[in-house]
Structures are given as C-alpha cells and as structure tokens.
Protein backbone atom coordinates (compact mmCIF):
# COMPACT_ATOMS: atom_id res chain seq x y z
CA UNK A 1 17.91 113.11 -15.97
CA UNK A 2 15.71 113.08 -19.00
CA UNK A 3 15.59 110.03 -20.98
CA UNK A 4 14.04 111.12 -24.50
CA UNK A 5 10.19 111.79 -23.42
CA UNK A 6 10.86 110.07 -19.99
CA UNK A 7 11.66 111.68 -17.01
CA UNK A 8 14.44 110.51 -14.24
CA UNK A 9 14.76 111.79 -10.43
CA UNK A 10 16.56 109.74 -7.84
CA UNK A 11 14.81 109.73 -4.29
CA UNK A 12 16.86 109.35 -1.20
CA UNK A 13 15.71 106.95 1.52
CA UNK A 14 18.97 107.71 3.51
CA UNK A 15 22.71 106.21 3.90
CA UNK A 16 24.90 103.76 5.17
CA UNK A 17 28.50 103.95 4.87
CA UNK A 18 30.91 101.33 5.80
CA UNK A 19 34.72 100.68 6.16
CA UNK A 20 35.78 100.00 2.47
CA UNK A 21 37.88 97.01 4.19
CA UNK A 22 34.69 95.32 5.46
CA UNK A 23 32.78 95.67 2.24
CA UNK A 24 35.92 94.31 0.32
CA UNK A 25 38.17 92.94 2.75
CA UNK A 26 40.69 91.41 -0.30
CA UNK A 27 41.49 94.67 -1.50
CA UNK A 28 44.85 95.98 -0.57
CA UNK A 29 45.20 100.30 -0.07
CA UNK A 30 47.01 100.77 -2.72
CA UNK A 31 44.31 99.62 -5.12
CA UNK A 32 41.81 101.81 -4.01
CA UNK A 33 44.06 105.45 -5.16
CA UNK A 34 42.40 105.74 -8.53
CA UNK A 35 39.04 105.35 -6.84
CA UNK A 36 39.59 107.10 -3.35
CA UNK A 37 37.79 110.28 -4.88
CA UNK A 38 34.36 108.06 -4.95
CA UNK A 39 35.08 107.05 -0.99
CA UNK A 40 33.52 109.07 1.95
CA UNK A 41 34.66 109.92 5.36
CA UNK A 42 38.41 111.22 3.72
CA UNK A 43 38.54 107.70 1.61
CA UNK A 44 38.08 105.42 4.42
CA UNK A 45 34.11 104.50 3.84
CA UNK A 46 31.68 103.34 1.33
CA UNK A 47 28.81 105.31 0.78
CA UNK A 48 25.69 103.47 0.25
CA UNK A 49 23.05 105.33 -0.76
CA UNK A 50 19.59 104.25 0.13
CA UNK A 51 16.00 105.02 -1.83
CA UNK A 52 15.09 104.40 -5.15
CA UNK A 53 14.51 105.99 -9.30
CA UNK A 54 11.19 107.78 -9.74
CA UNK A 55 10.62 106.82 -14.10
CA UNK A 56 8.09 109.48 -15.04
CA UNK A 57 6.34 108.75 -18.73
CA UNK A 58 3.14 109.51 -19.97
CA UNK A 59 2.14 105.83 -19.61
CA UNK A 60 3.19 105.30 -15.91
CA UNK A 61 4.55 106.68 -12.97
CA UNK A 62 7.02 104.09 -11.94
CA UNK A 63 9.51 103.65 -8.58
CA UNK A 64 12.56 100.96 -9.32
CA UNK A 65 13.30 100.24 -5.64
CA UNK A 66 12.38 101.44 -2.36
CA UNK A 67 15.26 101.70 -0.08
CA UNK A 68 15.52 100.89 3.32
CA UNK A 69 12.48 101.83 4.72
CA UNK A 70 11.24 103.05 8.17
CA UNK A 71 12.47 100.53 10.33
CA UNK A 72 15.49 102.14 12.95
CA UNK A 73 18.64 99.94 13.17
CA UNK A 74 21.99 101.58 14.52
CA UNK A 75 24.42 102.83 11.55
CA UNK A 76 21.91 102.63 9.02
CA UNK A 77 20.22 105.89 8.48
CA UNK A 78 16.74 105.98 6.34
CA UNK A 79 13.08 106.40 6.33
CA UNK A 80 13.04 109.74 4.25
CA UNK A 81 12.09 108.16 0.80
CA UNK A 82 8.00 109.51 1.05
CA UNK A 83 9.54 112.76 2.20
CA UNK A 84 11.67 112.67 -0.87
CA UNK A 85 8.50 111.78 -3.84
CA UNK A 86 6.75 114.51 -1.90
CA UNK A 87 9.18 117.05 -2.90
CA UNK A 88 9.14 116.07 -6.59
CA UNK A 89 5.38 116.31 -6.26
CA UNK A 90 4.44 112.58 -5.97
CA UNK A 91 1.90 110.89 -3.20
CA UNK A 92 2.51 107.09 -2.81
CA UNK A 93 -1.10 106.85 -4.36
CA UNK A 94 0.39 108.40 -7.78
CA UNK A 95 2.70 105.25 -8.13
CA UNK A 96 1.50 103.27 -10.79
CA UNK A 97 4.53 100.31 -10.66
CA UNK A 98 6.69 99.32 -8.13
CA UNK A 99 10.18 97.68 -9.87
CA UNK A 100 12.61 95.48 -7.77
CA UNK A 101 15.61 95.18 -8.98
CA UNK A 102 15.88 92.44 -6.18
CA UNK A 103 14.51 91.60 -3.06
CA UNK A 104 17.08 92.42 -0.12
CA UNK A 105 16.46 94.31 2.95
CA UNK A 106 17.27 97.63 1.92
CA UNK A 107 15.54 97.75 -1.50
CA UNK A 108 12.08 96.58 -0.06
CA UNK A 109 11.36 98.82 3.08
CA UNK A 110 8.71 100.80 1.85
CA UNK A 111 7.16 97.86 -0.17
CA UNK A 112 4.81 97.71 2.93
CA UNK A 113 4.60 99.27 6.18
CA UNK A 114 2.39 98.01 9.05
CA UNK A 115 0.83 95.15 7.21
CA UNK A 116 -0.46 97.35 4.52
CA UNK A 117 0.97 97.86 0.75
CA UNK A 118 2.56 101.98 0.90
CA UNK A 119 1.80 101.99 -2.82
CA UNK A 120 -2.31 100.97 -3.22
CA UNK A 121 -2.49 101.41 -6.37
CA UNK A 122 0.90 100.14 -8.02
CA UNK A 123 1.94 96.68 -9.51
CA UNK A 124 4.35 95.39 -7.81
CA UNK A 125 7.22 93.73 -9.63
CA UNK A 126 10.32 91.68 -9.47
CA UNK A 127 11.92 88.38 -11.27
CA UNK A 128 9.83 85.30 -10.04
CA UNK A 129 13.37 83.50 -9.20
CA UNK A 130 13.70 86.16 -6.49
CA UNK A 131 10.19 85.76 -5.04
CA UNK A 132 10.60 82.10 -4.89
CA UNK A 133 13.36 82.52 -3.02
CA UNK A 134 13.22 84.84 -0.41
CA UNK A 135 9.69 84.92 0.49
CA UNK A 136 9.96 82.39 3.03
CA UNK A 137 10.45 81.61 6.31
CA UNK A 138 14.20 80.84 6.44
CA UNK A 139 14.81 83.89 5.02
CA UNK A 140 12.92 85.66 8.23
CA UNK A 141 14.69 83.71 10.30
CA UNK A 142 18.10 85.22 8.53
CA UNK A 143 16.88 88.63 9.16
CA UNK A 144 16.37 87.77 12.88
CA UNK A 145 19.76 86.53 13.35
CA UNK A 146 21.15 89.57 11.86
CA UNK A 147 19.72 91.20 14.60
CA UNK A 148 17.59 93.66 12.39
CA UNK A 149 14.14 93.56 13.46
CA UNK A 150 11.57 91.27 12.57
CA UNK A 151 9.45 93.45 10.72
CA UNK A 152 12.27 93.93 8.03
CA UNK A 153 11.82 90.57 6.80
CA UNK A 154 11.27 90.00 2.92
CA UNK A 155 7.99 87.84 4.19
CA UNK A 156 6.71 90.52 6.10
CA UNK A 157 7.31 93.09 3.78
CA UNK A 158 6.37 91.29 0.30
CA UNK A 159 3.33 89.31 1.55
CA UNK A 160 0.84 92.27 1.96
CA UNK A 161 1.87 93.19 -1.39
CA UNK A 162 1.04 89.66 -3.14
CA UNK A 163 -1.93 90.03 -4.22
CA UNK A 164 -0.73 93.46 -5.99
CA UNK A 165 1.97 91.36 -7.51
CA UNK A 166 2.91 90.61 -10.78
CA UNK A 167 6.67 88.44 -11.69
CA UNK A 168 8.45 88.50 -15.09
CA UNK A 169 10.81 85.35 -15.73
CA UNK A 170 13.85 86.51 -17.21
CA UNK A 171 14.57 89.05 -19.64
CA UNK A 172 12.04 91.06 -21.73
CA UNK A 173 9.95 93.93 -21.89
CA UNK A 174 7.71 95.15 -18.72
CA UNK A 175 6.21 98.52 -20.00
CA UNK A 176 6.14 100.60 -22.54
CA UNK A 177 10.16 101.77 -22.50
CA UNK A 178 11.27 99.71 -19.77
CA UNK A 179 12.77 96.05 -19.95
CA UNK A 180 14.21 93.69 -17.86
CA UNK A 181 18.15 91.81 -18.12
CA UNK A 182 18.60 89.06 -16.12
CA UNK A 183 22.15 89.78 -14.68
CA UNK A 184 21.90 86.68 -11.52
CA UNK A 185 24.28 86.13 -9.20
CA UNK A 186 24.19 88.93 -6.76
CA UNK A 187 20.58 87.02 -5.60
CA UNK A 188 19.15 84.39 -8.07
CA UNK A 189 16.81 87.49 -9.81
CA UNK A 190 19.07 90.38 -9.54
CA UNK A 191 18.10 92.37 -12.85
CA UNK A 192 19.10 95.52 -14.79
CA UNK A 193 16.05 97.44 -16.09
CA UNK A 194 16.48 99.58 -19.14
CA UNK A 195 14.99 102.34 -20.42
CA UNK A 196 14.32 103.14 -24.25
CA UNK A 197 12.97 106.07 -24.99
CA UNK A 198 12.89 108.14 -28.82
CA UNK A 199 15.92 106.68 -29.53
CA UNK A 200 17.88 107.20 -25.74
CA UNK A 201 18.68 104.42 -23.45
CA UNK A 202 19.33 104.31 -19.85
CA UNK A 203 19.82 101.52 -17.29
CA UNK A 204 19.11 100.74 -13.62
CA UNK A 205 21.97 98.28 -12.41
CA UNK A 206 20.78 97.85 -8.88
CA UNK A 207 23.39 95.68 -6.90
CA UNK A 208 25.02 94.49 -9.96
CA UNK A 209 27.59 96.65 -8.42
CA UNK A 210 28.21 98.73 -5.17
CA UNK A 211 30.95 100.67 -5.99
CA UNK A 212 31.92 101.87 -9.18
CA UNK A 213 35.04 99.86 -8.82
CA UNK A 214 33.73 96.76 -8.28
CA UNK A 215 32.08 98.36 -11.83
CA UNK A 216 35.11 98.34 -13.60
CA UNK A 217 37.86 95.96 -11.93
CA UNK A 218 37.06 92.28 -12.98
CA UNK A 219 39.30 91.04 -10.24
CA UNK A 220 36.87 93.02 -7.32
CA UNK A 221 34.47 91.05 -5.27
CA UNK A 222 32.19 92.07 -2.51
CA UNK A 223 31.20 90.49 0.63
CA UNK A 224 27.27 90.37 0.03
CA UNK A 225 26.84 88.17 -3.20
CA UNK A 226 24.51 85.04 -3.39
CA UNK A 227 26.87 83.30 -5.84
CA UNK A 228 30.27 84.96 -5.99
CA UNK A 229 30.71 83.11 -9.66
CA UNK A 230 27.50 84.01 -11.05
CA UNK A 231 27.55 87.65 -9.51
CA UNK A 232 31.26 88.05 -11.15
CA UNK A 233 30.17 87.34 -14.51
CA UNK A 234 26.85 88.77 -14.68
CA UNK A 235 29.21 92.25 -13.69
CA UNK A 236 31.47 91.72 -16.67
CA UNK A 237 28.94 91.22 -18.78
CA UNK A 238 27.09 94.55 -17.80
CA UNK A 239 30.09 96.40 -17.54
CA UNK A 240 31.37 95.64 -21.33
CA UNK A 241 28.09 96.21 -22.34
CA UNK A 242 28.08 99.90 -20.97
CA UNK A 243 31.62 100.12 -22.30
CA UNK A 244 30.69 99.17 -25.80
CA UNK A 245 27.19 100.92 -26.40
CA UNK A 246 28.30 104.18 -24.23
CA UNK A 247 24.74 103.87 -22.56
CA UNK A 248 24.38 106.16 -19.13
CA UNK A 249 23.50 104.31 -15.92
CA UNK A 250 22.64 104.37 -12.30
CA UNK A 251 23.41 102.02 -9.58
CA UNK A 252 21.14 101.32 -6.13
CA UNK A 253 24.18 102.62 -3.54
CA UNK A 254 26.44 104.36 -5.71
CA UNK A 255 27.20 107.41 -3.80
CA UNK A 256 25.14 110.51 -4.08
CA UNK A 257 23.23 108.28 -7.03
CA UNK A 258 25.88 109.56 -9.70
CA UNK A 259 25.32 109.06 -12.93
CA UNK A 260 28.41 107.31 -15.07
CA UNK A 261 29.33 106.10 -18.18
CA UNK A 262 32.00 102.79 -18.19
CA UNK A 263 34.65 103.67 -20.65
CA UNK A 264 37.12 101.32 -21.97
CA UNK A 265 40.47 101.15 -20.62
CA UNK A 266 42.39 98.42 -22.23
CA UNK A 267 41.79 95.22 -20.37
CA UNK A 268 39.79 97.14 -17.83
CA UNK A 269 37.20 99.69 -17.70
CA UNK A 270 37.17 103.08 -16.62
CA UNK A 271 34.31 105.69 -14.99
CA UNK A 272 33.16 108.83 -16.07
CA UNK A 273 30.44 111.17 -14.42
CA UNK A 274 27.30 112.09 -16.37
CA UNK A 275 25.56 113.98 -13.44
CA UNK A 276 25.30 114.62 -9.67
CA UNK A 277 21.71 114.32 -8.45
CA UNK A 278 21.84 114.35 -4.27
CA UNK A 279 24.07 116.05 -1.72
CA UNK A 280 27.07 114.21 -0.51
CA UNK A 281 26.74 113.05 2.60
C-alpha cells in the first residue's frame, strides 16, 4: 500500500485461528451470515493473523508490531516475521522504530529474543500507560498460568529493550507522518497510529478490533478486553471516525491483513475491501 511518499507492506509472523464461538461466545449463528465470508475453516474459525506493518519513508524505517514471536506453543503458529522483512529486503538492523500498538503476548515476540533487543538500532515505542502496566511481575506470573512459556512474558521481552525505549502519553505526533490516538480499553494504552502523508491518511488499529465485525456491530464484544466499557467505546469512536473521513485502515489479526474502509450503514457500519496483501491461510 502506498501512502502518498510512504510506503506500506504487511509482514506475517504466522496464524492462529479459533472457534468464532470462543472468541465471541454471545454471538448467536445467525448473526455471523453477513460476515461468514471473512471466517476461515468453511466459517467456523477466526483467523488471526500474526506479524506486524513495515512504514517505509525517507525519514525512518519503522515496524508497528511484532507478532508472536519465536516461542512454540500448540495451535499458535509463528516465528516467520524476520523471514518475512527479509523478503521485502529489510535486516532487523535497518529498523529504525519499533511501534506498539500495545503490549500483549502476540504483538511483542520479536521485541527481544534471548535476552537481547532483535532490533539494535530502533527506538522502541509504546503508550507509557501500557508499560506501567504490564511490565511487571504479576503480569509474568499471568503468562505462566496460561501455560505459555516463561520466556513470553511482557517482562522478559520488554526489559532488554528499556534502555532503547522511549513512551508517548496519549495522543500526538511520534515522527514525521505518524501519530498516535489513544483508543484505551482493549489494555489501558491500546492506540491507533496514523499516517499522514502529501495529503493521504492511513491508520493502524491494532486490537481496537479483531474481526471486522466486532468493527462495525456496536453490540459485539470479545473475550480478551481489559475493560469491556472502555474497549466498547474507544471501537465506536474509531469506527465512526473511519465511517465519516473514508480513511483506509489495517487491523493487527484481521485475516490475511486486508485492507478496509468502514462505510456507513444506517445505525451501523458496513466493510469494504481496499486490498489483499498475504495468502489466506
């Protein structure tokens, strides 16, 4: 995707697909039809893609998330996301910022590997609400109870990177282009990033959303929100937003990292597809 001067390539990390009743278990079948198209495994699953958005300007080479990482846990299947930025061309040493759209498992696996930082020379960024909060050790002990191991652990991961890090506190511009929304709820720093370049605009939901209906149904709700309330309307609020400026966007797990517009659709939204970027799996 090109975003005026800027540059836009998604990079798969891998998958995970789940039972669409286990990641919204209020849902009844019949509310799913107009959405079974976006559904794997013949519209029983979820697709969740894993990886990341490699930003490419002529002031930075940026990476906004890093998927799930290396780490091997049944069902989830990752640890391809340096094998992707080495098909567009890109060593780990090239990235020049590191965005985190928040700090859960499966968007800070390659933040470090092995006590080291996989991006020397990057900054490493995310909202300051999110550091403070899941940098800590009840937070490892969650991931231990989980049963994931040990080493996926936000401390683990993030602490090798501190002294590479840099937080911003709510909304406002990062870079050059790129600017951050505070859209809480999902964790207490969840953010949108946008991108503004010669007059186009693109954003970078993250988890604002999992599913493109949970997108554009007010009533949806999924099972992995910090605060349900907060989550909800920071999701309405993005959603009408995309609806009323017609701005593309991308989400962290929407399947094969499709590109969408939200269009309105009287008191609801609808979805339409901008661009396929990755094979289905």
């Amino acid at each position: 995707m090109q975003i005026g001067r800027v540059t836009v390539d998604s990079v798969l990390d891998g998958y995970m697909a789940i039972g669409r009743e286990i990641e919204y278990p209020d849902m009844a079948a019949s509310r799913w039809e107009p959405w079974v198209h976006l559904l794997g495994n013949d519209g029983k699953d979820v697709v969740n893609q894993l990886g990341g958005y490699l930003v490419r300007s002529d002031d930075y080479v940026a990476l906004i998330d890093t998927g799930f990482g290396p780490s091997k846990v049944e069902n989830w299947h990752a640890g391809e996301l340096l094998n992707s930025l080495a098909a567009l061309g890109i060593t780990p040493e090239d990235i020049t910022d590191v965005f985190f759209t928040h700090l859960h498992f499966d968007h800070i696996g390659w933040a470090s590997v092995d006590g080291k930082p996989v991006f020397p020379h990057a900054n490493y960024r995310c909202h300051v609400r999110d550091w403070e909060h899941f940098v800590s050790v009840g937070h490892a002990e969650r991931i231990e109870e989980s049963g994931f191991p040990d080493e996926m652990s936000a401390e683990n991961k993030l602490r090798p990177i501190e002294h590479l890090l840099k937080t911003w506190p709510g909304t406002g511009e990062i870079l050059p282009g790129l600017s951050a929304w505070a859209t809480p709820g999902h964790s207490p720093g969840t953010t949108v990033i946008r991108l503004d370049s010669e007059g186009e605009s693109a954003l970078f939901i993250g988890d604002v959303a999992h599913h493109q209906a949970e997108l554009c149904e007010p009533d949806w709700q999924g099972v992995a929100d910090d605060d349900v309330a907060l989550a909800r309307q920071s999701r309405q609020a993005v959603a009408q937003s995309l609806a009323e400026t017609g701005i593309p966007f991308v989400a962290a797990h929407f399947r094969d990292f499709e590109w969408g517009n939200v269009i309105a659709d009287g008191s609801k939204f609808g979805w339409a597809q901008v661009q396929e970027t990755v094979e289905s799996k």
